[in-house]
Protein backbone atom coordinates (compact mmCIF):
# COMPACT_ATOMS: atom_id res chain seq x y z
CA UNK A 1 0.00 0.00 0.00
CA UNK A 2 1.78 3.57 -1.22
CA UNK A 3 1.20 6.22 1.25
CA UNK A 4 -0.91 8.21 -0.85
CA UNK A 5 -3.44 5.49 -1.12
CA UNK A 6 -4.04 5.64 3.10
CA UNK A 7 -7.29 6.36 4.90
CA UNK A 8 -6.58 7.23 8.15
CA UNK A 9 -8.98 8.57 11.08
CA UNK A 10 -6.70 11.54 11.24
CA UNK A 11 -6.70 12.07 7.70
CA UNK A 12 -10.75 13.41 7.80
CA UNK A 13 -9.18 16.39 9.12
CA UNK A 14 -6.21 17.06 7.35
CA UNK A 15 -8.22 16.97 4.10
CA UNK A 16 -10.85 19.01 5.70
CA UNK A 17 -8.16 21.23 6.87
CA UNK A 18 -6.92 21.81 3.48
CA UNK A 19 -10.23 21.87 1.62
CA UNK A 20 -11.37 24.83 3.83
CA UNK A 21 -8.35 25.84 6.73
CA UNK A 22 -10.08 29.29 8.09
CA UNK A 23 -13.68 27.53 8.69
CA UNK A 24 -14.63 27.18 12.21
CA UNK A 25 -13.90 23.24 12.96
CA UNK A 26 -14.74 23.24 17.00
CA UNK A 27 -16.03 25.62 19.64
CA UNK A 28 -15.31 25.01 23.15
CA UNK A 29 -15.72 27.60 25.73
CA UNK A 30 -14.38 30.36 24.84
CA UNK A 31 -12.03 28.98 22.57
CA UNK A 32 -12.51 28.16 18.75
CA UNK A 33 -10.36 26.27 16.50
CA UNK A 34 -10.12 27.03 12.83
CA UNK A 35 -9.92 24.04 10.12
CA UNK A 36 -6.23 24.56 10.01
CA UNK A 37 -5.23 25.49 13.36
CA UNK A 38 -7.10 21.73 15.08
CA UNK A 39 -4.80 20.09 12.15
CA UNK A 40 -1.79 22.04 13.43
CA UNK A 41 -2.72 21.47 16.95
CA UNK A 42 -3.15 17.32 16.59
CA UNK A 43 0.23 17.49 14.59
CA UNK A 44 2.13 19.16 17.31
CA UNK A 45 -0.19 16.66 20.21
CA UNK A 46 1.14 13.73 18.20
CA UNK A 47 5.03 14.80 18.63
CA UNK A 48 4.19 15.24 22.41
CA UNK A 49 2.96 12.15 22.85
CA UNK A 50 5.95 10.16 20.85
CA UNK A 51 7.80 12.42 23.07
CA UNK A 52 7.24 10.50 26.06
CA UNK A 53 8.71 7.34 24.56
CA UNK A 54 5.24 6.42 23.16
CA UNK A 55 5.49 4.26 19.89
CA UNK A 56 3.05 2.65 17.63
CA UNK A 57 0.68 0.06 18.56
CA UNK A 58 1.19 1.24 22.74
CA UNK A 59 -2.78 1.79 24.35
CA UNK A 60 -2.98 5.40 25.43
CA UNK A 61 -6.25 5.42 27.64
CA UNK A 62 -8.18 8.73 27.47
CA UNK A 63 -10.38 9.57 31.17
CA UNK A 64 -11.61 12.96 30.78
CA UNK A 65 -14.63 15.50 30.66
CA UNK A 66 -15.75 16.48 27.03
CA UNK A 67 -13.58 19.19 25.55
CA UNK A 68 -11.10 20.39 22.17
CA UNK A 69 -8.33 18.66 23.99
CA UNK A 70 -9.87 15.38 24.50
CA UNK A 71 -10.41 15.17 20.87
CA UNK A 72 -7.64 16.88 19.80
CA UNK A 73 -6.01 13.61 21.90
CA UNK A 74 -7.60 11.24 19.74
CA UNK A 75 -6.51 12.49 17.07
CA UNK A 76 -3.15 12.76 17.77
CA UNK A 77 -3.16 9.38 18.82
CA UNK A 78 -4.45 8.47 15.66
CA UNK A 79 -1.82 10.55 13.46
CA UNK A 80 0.82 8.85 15.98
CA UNK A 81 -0.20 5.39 15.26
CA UNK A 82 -1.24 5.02 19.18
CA UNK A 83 -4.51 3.20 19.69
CA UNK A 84 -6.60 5.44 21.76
CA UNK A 85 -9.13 3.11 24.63
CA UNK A 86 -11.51 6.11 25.60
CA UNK A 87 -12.87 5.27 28.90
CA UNK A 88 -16.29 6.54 30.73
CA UNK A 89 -15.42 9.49 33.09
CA UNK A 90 -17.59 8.21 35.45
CA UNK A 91 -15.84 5.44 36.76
CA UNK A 92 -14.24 4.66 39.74
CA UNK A 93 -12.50 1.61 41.70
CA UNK A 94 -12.34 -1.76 39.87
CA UNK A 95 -14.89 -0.45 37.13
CA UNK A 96 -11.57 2.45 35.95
CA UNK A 97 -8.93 0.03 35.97
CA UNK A 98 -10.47 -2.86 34.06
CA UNK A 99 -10.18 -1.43 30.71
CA UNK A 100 -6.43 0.57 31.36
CA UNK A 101 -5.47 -2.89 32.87
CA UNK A 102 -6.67 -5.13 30.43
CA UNK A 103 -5.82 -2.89 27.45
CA UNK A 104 -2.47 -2.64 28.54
CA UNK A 105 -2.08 1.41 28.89
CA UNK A 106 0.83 2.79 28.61
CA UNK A 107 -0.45 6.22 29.53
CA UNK A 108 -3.68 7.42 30.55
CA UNK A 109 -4.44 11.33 29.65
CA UNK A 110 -6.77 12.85 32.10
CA UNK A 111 -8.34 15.75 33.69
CA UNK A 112 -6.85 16.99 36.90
CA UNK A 113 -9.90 16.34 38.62
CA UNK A 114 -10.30 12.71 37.86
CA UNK A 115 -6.29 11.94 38.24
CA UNK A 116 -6.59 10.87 42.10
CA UNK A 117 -9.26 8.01 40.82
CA UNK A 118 -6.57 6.04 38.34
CA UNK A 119 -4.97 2.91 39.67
CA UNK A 120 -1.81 3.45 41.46
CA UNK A 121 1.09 3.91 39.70
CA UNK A 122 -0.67 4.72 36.36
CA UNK A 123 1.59 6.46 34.42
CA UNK A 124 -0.71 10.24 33.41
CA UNK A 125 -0.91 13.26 31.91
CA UNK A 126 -3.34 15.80 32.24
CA UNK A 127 -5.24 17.11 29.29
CA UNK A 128 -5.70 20.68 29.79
CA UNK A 129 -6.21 23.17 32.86
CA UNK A 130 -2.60 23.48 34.10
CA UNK A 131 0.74 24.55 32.47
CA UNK A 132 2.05 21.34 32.24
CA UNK A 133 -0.65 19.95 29.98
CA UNK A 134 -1.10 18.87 26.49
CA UNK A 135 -3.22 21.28 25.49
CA UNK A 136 -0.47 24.20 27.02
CA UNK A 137 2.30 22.25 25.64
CA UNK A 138 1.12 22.31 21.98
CA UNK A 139 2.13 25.87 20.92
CA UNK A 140 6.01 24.72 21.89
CA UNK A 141 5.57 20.99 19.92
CA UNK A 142 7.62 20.41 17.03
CA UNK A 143 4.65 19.32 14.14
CA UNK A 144 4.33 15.78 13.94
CA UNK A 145 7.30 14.42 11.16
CA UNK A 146 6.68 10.60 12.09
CA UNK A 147 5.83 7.19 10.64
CA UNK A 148 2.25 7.33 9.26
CA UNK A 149 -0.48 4.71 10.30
CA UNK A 150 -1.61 2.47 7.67
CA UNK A 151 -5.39 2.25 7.11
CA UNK A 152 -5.27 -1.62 8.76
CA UNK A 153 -4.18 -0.63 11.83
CA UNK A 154 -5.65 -0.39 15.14
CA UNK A 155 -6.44 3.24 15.93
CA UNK A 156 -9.17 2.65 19.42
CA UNK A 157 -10.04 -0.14 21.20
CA UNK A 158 -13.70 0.38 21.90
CA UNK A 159 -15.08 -0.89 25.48
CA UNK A 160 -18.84 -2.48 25.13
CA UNK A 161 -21.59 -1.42 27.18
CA UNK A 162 -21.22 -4.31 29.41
CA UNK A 163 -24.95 -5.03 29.88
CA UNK A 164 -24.45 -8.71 30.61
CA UNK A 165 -20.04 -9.13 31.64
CA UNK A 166 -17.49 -7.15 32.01
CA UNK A 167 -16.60 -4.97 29.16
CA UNK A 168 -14.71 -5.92 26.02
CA UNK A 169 -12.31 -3.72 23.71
CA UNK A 170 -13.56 -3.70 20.37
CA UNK A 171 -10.42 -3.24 17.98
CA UNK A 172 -11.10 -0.81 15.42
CA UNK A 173 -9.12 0.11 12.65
CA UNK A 174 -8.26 3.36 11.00
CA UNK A 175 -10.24 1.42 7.35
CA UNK A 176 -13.47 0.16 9.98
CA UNK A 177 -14.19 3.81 11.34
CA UNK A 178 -13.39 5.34 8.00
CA UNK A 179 -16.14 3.50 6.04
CA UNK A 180 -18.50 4.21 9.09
CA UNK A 181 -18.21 8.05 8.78
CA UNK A 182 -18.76 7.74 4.89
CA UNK A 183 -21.85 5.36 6.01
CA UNK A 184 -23.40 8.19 8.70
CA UNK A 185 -22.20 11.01 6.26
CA UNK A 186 -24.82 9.14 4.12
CA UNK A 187 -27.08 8.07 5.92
CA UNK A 188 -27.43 10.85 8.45
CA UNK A 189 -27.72 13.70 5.34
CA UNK A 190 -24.68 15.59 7.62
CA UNK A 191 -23.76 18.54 5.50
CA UNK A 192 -21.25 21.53 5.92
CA UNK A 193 -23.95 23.86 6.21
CA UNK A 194 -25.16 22.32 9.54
CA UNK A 195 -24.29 23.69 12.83
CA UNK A 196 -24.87 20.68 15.31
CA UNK A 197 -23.68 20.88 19.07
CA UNK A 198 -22.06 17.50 20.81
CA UNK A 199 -23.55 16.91 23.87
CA UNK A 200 -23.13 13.57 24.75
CA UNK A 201 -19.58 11.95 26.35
CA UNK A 202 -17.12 12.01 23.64
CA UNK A 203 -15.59 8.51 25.22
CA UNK A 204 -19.02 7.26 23.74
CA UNK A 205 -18.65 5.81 20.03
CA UNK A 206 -22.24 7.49 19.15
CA UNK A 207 -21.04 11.19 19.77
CA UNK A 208 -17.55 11.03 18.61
CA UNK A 209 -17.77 8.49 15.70
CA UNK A 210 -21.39 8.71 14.39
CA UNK A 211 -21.38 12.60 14.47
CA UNK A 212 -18.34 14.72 15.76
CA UNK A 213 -15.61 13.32 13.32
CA UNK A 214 -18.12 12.88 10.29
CA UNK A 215 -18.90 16.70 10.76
CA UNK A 216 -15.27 17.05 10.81
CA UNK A 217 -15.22 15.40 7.24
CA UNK A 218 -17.50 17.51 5.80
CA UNK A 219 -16.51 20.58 7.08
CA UNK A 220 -18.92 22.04 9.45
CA UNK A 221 -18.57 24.06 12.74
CA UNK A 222 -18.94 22.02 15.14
CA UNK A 223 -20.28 22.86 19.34
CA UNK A 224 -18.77 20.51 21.64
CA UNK A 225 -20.26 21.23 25.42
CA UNK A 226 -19.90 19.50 28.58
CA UNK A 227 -22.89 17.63 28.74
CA UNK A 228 -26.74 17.56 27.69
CA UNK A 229 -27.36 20.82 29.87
CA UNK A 230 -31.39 21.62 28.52
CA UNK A 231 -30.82 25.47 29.62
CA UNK A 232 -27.58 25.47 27.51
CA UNK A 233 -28.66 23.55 24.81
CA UNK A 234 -32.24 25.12 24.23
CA UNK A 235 -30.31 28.80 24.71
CA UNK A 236 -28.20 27.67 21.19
CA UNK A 237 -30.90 26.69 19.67
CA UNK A 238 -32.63 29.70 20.04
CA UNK A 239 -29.08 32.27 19.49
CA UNK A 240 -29.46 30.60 16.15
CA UNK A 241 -25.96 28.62 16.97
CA UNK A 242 -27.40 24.74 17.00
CA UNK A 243 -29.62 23.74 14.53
CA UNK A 244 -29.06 19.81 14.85
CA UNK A 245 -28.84 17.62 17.93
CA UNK A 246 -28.08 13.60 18.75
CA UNK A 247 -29.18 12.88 22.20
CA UNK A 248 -30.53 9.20 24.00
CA UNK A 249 -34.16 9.05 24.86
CA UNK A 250 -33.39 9.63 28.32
CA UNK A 251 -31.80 13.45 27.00
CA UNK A 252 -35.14 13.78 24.85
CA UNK A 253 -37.44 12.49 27.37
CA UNK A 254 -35.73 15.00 30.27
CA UNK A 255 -36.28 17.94 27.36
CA UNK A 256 -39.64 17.51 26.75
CA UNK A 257 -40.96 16.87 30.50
CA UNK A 258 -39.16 20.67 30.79
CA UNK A 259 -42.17 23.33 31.98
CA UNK A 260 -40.72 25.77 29.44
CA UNK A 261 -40.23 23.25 26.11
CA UNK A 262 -43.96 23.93 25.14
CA UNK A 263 -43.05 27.56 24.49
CA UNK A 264 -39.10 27.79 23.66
CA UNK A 265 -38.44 28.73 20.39
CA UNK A 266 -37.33 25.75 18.77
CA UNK A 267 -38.04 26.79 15.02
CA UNK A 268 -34.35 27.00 14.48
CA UNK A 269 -33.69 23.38 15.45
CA UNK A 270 -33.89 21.34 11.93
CA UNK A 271 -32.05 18.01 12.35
CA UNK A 272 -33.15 15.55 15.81
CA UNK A 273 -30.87 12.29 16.23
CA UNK A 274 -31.77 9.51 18.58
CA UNK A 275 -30.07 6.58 19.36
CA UNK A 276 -28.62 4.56 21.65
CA UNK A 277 -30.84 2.61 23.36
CA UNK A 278 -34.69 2.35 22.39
CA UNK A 279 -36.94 4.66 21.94
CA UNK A 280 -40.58 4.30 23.18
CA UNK A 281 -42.99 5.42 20.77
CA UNK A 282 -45.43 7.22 22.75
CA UNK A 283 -42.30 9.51 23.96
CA UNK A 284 -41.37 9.88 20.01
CA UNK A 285 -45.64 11.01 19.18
CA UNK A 286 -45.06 13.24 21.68
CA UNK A 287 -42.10 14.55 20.23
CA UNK A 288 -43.12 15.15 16.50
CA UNK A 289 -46.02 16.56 17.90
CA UNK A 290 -44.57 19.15 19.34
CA UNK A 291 -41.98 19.52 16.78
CA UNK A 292 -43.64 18.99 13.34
CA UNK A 293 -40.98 20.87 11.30
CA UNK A 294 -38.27 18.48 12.47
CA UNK A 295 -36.80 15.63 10.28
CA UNK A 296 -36.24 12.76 13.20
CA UNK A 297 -33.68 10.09 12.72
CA UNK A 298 -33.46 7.07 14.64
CA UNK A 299 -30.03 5.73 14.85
CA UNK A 300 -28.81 2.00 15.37
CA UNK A 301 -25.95 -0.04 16.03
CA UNK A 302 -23.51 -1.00 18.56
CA UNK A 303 -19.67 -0.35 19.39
CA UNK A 304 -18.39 -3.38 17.78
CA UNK A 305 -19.76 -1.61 14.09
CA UNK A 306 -18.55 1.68 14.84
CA UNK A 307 -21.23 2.21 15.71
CA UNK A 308 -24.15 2.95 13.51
CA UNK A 309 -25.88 -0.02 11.55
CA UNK A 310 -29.44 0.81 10.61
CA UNK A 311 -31.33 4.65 10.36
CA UNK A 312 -34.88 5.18 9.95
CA UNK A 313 -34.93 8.43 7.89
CA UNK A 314 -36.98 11.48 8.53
CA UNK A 315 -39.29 10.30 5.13
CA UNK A 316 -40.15 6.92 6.46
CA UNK A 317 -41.38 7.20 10.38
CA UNK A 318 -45.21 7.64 9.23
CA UNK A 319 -46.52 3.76 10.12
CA UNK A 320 -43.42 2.56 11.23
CA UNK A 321 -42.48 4.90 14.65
CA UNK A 322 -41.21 1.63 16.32
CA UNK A 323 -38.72 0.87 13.66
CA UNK A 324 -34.58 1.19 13.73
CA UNK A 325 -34.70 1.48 9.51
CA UNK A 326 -32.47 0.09 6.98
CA UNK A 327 -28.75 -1.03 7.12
CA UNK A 328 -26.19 1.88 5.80
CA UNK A 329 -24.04 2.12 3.37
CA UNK A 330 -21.40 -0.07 4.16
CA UNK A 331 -23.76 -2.37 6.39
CA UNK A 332 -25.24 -5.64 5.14
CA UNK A 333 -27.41 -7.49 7.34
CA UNK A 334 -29.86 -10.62 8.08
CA UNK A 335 -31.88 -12.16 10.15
CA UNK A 336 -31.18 -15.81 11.80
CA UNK A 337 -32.46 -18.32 14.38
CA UNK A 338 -30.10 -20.21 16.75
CA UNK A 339 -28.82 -22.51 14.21
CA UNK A 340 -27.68 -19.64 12.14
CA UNK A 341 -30.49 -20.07 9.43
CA UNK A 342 -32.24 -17.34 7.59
CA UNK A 343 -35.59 -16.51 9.18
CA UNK A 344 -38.13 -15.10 6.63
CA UNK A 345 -39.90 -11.61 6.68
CA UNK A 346 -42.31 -10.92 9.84
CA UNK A 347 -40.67 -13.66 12.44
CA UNK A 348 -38.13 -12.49 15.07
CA UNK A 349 -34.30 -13.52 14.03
CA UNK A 350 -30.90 -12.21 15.60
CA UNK A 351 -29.26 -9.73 13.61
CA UNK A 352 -26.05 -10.78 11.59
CA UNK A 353 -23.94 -8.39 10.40
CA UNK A 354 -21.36 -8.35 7.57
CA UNK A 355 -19.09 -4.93 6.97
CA UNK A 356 -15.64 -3.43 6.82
CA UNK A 357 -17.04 -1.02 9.77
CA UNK A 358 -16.61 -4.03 11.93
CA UNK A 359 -14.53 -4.29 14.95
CA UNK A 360 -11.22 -6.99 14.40
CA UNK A 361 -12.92 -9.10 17.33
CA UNK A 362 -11.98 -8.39 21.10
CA UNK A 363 -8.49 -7.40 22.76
CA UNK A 364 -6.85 -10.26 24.13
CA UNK A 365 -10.38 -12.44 23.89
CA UNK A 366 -10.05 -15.04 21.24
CA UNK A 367 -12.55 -17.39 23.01
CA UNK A 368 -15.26 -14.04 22.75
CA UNK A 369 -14.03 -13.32 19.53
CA UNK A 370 -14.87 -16.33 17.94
CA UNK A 371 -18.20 -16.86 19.95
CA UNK A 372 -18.89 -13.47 17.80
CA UNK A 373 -18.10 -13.63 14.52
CA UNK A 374 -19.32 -16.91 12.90
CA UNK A 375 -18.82 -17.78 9.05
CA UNK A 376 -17.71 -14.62 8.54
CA UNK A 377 -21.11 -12.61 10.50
CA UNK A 378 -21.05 -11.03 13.26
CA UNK A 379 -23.82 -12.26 15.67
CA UNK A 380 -25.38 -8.62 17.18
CA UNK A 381 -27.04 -10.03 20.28
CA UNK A 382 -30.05 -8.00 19.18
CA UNK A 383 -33.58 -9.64 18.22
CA UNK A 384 -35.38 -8.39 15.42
CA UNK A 385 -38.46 -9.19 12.61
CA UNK A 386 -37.69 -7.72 9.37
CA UNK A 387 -40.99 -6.63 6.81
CA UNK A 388 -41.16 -6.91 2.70
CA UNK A 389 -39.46 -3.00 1.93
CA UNK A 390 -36.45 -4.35 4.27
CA UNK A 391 -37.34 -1.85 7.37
CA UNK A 392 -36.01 -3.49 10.81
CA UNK A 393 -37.79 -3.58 14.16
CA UNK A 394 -36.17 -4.64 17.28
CA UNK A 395 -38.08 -6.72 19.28
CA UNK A 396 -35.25 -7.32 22.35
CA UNK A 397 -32.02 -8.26 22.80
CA UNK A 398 -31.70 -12.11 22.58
CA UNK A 399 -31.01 -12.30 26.39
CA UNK A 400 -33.73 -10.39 27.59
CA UNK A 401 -36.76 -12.02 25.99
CA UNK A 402 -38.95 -13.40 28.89
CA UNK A 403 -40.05 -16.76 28.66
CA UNK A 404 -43.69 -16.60 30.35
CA UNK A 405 -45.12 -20.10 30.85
CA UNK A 406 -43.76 -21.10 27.69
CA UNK A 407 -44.75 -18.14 25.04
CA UNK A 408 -41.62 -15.55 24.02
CA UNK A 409 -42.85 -12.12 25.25
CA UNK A 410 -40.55 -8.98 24.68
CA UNK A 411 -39.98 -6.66 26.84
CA UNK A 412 -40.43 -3.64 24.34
CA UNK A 413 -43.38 -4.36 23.31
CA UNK A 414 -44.59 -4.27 27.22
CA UNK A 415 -42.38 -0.87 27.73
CA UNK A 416 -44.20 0.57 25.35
CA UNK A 417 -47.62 0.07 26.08
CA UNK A 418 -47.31 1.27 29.58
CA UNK A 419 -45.63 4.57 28.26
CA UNK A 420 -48.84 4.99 27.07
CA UNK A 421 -50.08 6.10 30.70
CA UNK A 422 -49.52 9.56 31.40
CA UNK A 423 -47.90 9.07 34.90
CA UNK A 424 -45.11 7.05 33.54
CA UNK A 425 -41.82 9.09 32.84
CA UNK A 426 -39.63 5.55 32.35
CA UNK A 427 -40.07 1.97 32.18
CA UNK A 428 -38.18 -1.25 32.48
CA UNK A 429 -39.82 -4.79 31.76
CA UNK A 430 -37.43 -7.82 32.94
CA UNK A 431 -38.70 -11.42 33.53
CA UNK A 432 -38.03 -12.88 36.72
CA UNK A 433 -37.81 -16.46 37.75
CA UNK A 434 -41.30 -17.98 38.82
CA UNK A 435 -42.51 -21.47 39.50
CA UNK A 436 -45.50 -21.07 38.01
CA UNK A 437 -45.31 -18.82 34.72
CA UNK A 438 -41.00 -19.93 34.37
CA UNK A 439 -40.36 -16.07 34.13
CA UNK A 440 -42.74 -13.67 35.67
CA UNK A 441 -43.18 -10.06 33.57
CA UNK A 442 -42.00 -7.74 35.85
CA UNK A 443 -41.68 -3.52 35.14
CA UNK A 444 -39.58 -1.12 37.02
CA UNK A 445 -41.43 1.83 36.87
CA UNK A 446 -40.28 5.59 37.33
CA UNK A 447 -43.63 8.20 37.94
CA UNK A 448 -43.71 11.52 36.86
CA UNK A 449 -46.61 11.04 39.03
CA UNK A 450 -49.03 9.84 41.45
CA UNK A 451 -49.90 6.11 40.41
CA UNK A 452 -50.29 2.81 42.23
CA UNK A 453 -48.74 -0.53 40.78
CA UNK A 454 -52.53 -2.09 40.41
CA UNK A 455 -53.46 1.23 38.00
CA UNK A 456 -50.17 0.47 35.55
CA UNK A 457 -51.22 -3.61 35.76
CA UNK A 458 -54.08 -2.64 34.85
CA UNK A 459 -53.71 -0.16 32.23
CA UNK A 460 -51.23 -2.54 30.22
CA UNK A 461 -53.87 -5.39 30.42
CA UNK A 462 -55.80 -3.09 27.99
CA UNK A 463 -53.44 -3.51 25.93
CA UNK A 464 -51.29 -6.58 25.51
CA UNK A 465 -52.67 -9.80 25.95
CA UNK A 466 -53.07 -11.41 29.80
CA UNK A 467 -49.76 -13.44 29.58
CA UNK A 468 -47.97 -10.22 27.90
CA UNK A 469 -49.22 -8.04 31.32
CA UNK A 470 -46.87 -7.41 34.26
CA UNK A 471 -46.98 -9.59 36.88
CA UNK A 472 -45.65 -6.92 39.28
CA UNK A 473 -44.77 -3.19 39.30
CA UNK A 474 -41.79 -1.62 41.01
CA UNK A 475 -42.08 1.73 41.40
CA UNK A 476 -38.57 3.49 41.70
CA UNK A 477 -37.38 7.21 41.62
CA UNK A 478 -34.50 6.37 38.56
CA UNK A 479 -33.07 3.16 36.54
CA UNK A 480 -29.69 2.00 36.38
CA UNK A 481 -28.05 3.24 33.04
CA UNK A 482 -24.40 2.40 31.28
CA UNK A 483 -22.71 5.22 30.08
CA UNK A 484 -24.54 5.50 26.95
CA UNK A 485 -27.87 5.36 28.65
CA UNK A 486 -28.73 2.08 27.99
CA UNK A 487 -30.68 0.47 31.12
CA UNK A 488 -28.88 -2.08 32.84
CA UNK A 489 -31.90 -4.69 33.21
CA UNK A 490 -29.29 -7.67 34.03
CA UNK A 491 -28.36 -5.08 37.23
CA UNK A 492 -32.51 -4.75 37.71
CA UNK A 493 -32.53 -8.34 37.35
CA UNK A 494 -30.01 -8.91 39.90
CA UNK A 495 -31.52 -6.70 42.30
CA UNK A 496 -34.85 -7.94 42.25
CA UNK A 497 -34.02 -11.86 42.44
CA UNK A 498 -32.05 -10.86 45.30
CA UNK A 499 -34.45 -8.46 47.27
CA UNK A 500 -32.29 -5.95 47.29
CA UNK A 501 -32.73 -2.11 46.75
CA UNK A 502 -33.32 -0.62 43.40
């Protein structure tokens, strides 16, 4: 492979940097960064961090707040030929050093205000906010004059979720993240003209790799804040400075229980993203009922695909609210049982994925690896049914359908129809071990008001058919989340076999 034929993460920006080098790339704070001087600054970053004896191939872990240095780190790391393992900010103890252990960190950049939580004797260096940063060291870097990445190389080793086990890294290459920005580039209708703001952790893959560095490829100026503030976020929107948004339903749900979203002036907001875990349908009618002029895109996927799979498009939602859309670009899927066989349109079948956005299979798991990727698919973990125009709908993930005396119920289907009742804010539906029934529905319920567990019962036996109904109702004041919002039902799970608080 000749140089000139590379594709390289970093290399989004250096072309964008040349295409158009005085456009506004990033706004943080009060600082901004121009096309050309974010290219400069990664170039320099990159000789810092081969500086410290760093060479390619060596894990640098990344544990810090959303700012321009954090990604200004990746990308260094990227030109560098580092692989970058981005790690949630929120954890602490055993949760922290699992994925700088097991990943094999050389270094670990962070914050000074989440240093004193790394493992001892974690070798660190702080990100910004004191002199002897990265970010303060860059204007006195050398630009970057070293060996060059190839397009099969590792660039990030992506931690799952970690719903059901401890997190695994995801190896992504420089070619696998590539093809996924052309795929959401595509799929997501991101254009230079767009002015989106990045609220959502930039360790997650949805924020950083299905928006943020796609935005950077096509040139737009792009708002990174600290997190999914609704008084800072609705303010853009209305200063004319944001005019699209990706946020989890939890973000969109919190928005639009505000007492001052029915009258902000949201007419500037054009492009709504939502992703990440499901979204419930009567939350989305609420939604596009308030917001009519908005084109809504649902977004699919997982870390292991970098991430986004499938999109439901702002033209097809009418009949269809509950569906995750059609693979991408690069994406090919299908639909099989347990045996790995085809299932035809309309029945539920585990979605199989074949793409070059795929992860390599898991760092340092080759038993997980292989349990993964089978005759060349990779086996999602997600249940879906699949109609004649090719439109998906996610009926669970394989390990939370409940078996109720026999008969397959999922736990969607039950979420949703007791979102329909207007004192529900959130809802969880696990199945529980039972003598009787084998699994008994349960729901974990958070109120946005005053409602007793034999009202929800019965308001979902309206609905669903008697063995589909909850069993039981726990009514709780929040539910467990991972860091990109996802509900943790194997933790509610836990916690209810066991008795203990929720």
């Amino acid at each position: 492979m000749t140089p000139g034929h590379r594709s390289t993460v970093d290399g989004v920006l250096r072309r964008s940097a040349r295409r158009t080098p005085a456009r506004t790339a990033v706004e943080y704070g009060d600082r901004s960064w121009s096309y050309a001087a974010l290219d400069d600054a990664v170039s320099r970053a990159a000789s810092l961090l081969r500086a410290r004896g760093l060479v390619p191939g060596d894990r640098v872990a990344a544990y810090g707040h959303n700012s321009d240095a954090y990604l200004i780190a990746f990308l260094a790391c990227a030109r560098a030929g580092l692989v970058h393992v981005p790690v949630n900010q929120n954890l602490t103890g055993d949760d922290l050093a699992h994925p700088v252990r097991q990943s094999g960190s050389a270094l670990v950049l962070t914050d000074p205000d989440l240093a004193h939580r790394l493992p001892g004797g974690t070798p660190s260096w702080a990100l910004r906010d004191t002199d002897g940063s990265l970010l303060a060291a860059l204007p006195s870097a050398p630009p970057y004059d070293g060996p060059v990445p190839h397009a099969e190389d590792l660039v990030q080793l992506l931690y799952t979720s970690g719903t059901t086990a401890l997190p695994k890294g995801a190896m992504m290459t420089h070619r696998a993240l590539v093809h996924a920005y052309l795929s959401a580039i595509t799929a997501l209708d991101l254009s230079a003209d767009d002015r989106p703001a990045h609220a959502l952790p930039l360790y997650h893959s949805a924020q950083m790799h299905v928006f943020l560095l796609p935005y950077l490829a096509v040139g737009a100026t792009n708002t990174v804040l600290d997190a999914p503030d609704g008084d800072r976020v609705l303010d853009l929107v209305e200063a004319g400075r944001v005019d699209s948004l990706f946020a989890p339903p939890t973000v969109w749900i919190a928005l639009a229980g505000r007492p001052d979203f029915a009258h902000r002036d949201l007419t500037g907001l054009r492009k709504v993203y939502y992703g990440a875990s499901v979204m419930p349908v009567p939350v989305l009618e609420r939604l596009r009922a308030r917001l009519p002029h908005l084109a809504f895109y649902n977004c699919f996927g997982q870390s292991e695909i970098g991430p986004l799979a499938m999109v439901l498009g702002p033209g097809e939602h009418e009949g269809r609210l509950d569906s995750c859309g059609r693979p991408v670009l690069f994406v090919e899927a299908r639909l099989a049982d347990e045996h790995g066989q085809d299932v035809p349109d309309g029945t539920p079948g585990e979605i199989l994925y074949r793409s070059p956005q795929l992860c390599e299979g898991y760092w340092d798991r080759p038993e997980e690896s292989a349990e993964a990727f089978r005759d060349g698919w990779f086996r999602s973990g997600d249940l879906a049914v699949r109609d004649a125009d090719g439109f998906h709908t996610v009926v669970d993930r394989v390990k939370d359908v409940i078996n109720s005396g026999g008969v397959l119920v999922a736990s969607r289907q039950v979420e949703d129809a007791l979102h329909t009742h207007p004192a529900v804010a959130e809802a969880a539906v696990v199945g529980l071990p039972d003598e009787q029934w084998i699994e008994a529905v349960t729901a974990v319920v958070v109120a946005r008001g005053e409602v007793t567990e034999a009202e929800l019962i019965a308001h979902a036996r309206a609905r669903l058919s008697p063995f589909k109904a909850p069993k039981r109702v726990v009514l709780v004041d929040a539910l467990p989340r991972n860091a990109s919002g996802k509900i943790l039902k194997r933790e509610l799970r836990d916690r209810l076999r066991d008795d203990a608080p929720l």
